[in-house]
Protein backbone atom coordinates (compact mmCIF):
# COMPACT_ATOMS: atom_id res chain seq x y z
CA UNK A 1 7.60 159.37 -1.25
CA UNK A 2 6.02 163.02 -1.82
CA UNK A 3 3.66 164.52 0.51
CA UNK A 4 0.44 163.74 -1.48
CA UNK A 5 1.00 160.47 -1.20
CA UNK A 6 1.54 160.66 2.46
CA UNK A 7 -1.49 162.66 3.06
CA UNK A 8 -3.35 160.57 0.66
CA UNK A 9 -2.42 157.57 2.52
CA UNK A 10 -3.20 158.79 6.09
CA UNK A 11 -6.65 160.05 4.78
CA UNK A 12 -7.58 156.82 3.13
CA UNK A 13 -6.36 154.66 6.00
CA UNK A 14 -7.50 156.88 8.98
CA UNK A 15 -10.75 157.52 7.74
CA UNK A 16 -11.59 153.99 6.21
CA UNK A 17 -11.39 152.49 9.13
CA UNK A 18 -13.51 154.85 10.87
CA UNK A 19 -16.17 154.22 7.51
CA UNK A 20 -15.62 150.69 7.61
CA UNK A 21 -16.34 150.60 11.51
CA UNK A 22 -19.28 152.46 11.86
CA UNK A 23 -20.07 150.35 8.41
CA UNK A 24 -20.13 146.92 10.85
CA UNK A 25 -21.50 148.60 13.93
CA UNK A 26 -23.91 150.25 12.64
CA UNK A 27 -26.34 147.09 11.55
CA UNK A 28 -24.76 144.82 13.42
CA UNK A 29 -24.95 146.07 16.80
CA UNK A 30 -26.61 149.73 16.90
CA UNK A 31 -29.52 148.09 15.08
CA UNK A 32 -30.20 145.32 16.38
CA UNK A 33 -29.85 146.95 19.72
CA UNK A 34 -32.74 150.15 18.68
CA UNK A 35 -34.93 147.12 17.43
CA UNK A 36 -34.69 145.25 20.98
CA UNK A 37 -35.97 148.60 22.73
CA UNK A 38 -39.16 149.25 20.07
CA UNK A 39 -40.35 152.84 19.78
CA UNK A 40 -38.02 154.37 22.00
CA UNK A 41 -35.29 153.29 19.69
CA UNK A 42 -36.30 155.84 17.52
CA UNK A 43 -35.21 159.11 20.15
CA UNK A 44 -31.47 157.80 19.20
CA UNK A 45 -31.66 158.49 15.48
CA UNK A 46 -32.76 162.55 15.77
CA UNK A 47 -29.76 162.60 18.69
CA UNK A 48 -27.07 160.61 16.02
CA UNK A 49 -28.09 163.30 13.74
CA UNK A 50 -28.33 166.38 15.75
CA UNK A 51 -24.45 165.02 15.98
CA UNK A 52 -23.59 165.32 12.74
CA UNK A 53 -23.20 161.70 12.13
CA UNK A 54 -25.48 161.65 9.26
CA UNK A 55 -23.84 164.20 7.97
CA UNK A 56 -20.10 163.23 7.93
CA UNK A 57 -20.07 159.54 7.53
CA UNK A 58 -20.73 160.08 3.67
CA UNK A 59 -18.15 162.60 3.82
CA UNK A 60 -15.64 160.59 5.11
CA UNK A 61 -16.19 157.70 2.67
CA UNK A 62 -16.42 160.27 0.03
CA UNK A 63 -12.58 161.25 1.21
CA UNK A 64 -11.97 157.68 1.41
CA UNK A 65 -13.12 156.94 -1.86
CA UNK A 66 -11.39 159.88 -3.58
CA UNK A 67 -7.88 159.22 -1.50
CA UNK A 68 -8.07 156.07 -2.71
CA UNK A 69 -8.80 156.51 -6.29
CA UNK A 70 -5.90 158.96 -6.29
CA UNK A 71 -3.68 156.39 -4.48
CA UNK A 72 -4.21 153.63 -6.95
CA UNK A 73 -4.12 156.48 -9.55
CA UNK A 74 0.12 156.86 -8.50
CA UNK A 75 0.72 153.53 -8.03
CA UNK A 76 -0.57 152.70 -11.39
CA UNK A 77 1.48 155.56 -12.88
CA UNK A 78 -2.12 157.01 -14.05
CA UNK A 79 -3.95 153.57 -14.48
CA UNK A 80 -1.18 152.17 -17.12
CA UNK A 81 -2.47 148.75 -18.23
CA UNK A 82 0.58 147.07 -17.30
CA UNK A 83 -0.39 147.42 -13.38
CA UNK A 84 -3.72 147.22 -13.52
CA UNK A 85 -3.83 143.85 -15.19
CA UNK A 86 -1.28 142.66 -12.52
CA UNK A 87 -2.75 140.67 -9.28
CA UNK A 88 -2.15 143.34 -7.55
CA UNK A 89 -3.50 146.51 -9.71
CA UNK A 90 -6.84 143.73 -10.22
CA UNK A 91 -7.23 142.70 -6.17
CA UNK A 92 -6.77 147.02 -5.75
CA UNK A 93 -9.48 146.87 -8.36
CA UNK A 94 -11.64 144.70 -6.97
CA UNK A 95 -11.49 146.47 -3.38
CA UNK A 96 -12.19 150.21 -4.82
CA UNK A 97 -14.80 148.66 -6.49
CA UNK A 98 -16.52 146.85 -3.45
CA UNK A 99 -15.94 149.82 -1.82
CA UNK A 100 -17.86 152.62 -4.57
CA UNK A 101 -20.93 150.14 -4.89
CA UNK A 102 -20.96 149.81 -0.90
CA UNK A 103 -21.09 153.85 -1.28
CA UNK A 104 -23.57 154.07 -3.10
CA UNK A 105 -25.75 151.51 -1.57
CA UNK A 106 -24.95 153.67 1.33
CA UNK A 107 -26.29 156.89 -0.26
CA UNK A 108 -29.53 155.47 -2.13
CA UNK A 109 -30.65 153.14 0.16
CA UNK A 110 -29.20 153.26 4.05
CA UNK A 111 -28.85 156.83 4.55
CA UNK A 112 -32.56 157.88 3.05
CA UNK A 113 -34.35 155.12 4.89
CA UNK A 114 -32.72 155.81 8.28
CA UNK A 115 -33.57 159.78 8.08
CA UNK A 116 -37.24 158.93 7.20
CA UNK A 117 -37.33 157.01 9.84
CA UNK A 118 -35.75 159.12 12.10
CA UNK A 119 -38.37 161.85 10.89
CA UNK A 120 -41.41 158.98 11.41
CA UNK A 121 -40.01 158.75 14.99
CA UNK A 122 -40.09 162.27 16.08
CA UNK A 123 -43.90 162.81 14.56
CA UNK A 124 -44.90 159.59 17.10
CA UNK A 125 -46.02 161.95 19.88
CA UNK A 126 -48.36 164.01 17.26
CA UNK A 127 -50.35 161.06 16.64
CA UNK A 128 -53.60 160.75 18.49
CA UNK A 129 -55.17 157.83 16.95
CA UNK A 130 -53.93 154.10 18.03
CA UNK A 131 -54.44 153.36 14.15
CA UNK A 132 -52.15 155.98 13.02
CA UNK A 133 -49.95 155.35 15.32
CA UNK A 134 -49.46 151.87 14.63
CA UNK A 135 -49.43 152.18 10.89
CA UNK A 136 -46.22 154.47 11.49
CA UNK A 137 -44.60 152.27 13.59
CA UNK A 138 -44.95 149.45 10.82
CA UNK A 139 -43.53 152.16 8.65
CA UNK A 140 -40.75 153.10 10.86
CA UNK A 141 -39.59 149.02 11.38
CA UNK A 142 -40.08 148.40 7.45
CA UNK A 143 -37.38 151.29 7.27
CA UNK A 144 -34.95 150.10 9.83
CA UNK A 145 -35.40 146.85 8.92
CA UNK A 146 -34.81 148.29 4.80
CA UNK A 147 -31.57 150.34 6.25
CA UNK A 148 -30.18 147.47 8.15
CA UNK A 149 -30.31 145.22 5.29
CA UNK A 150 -28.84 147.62 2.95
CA UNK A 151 -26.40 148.42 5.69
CA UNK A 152 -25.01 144.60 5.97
CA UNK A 153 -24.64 144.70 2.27
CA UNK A 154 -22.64 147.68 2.93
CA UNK A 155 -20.60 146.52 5.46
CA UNK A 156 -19.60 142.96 3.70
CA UNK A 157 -18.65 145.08 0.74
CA UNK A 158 -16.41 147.14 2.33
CA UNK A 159 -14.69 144.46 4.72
CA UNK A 160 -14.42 142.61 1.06
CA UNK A 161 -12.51 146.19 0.32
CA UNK A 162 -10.37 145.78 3.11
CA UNK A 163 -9.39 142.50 2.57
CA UNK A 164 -8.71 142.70 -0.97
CA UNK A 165 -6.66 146.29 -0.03
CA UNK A 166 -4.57 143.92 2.13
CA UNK A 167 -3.81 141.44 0.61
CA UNK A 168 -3.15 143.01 -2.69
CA UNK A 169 0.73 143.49 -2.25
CA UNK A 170 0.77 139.16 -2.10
CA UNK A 171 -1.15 137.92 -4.57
């Protein structure tokens, strides 16, 4: 086995489980849990991003992504048609796919609706009038509640990746 496909390997694995993870936590628990706690929720957002989270977690699916394109690239001997109509080169197929639409959902719908309102929150203490104030709250809950839907959708797509990923070598 050359290097490449080592590295490749360790990337993809290593660092789709940490996507897929904080893909499950993330509206699962972490949401759920800023939703319980109203308005002060929103102080853990800015601090998630001041920590780069926002940041890297498209990065590392982007590596995933790409590791695993190239990984299904050499076992394919460069997408032949031979393996890719096999079970296995169509349950690989299947996963990557899950797995770029769960991206993407990520990246147009998640991600943008959690940083406005994570930039909603911070402007809460500007706000003088009870009116305004309350209108951006609404705001701010029709986001989470838009990021944590979008985010479930993301996270049964990629734990549909997974399994198909795992069970590819048996079908």
């Amino acid at each position: 086995m050359n290097l490449l496909v080592i590295l490749g390997r360790i990337l993809h694995i290593v660092l789709g489980a940490v996507w897929v993870g904080f893909a499950v936590f993330v509206p699962f628990y972490l949401m759920p849990a800023l939703q319980d706690v109203g308005p002060e929720g929103g102080k853990v957002m800015p601090a998630l991003q001041r920590r780069g989270l926002i940041t890297m977690l498209p990065i590392i699916a982007l590596i995933t992504l790409l590791s695993g394109i190239f990984l299904l690239w050499h076992v394919s001997t460069g997408f032949g048609a031979q393996f890719m109509g096999s079970h296995m080169g169509i349950a690989l197929s299947i996963g990557g796919l899950s797995a770029i639409v769960g991206y993407a959902i990520g990246m147009a719908v998640v991600r943008p609706s959690m940083l406005r309102a994570a930039e909603l929150s911070q402007g809460l203490a500007a706000l003088t009038s009870d009116s305004e104030r309350a209108a951006q709250l609404a705001t701010i809950a029709a986001l989470r509640e838009r990021g944590a839907t979008g985010g479930k959708l993301t996270a049964i797509l990629l734990l549909i990746a997974v399994t198909a990923m795992a069970v590819a070598r048996y079908v």
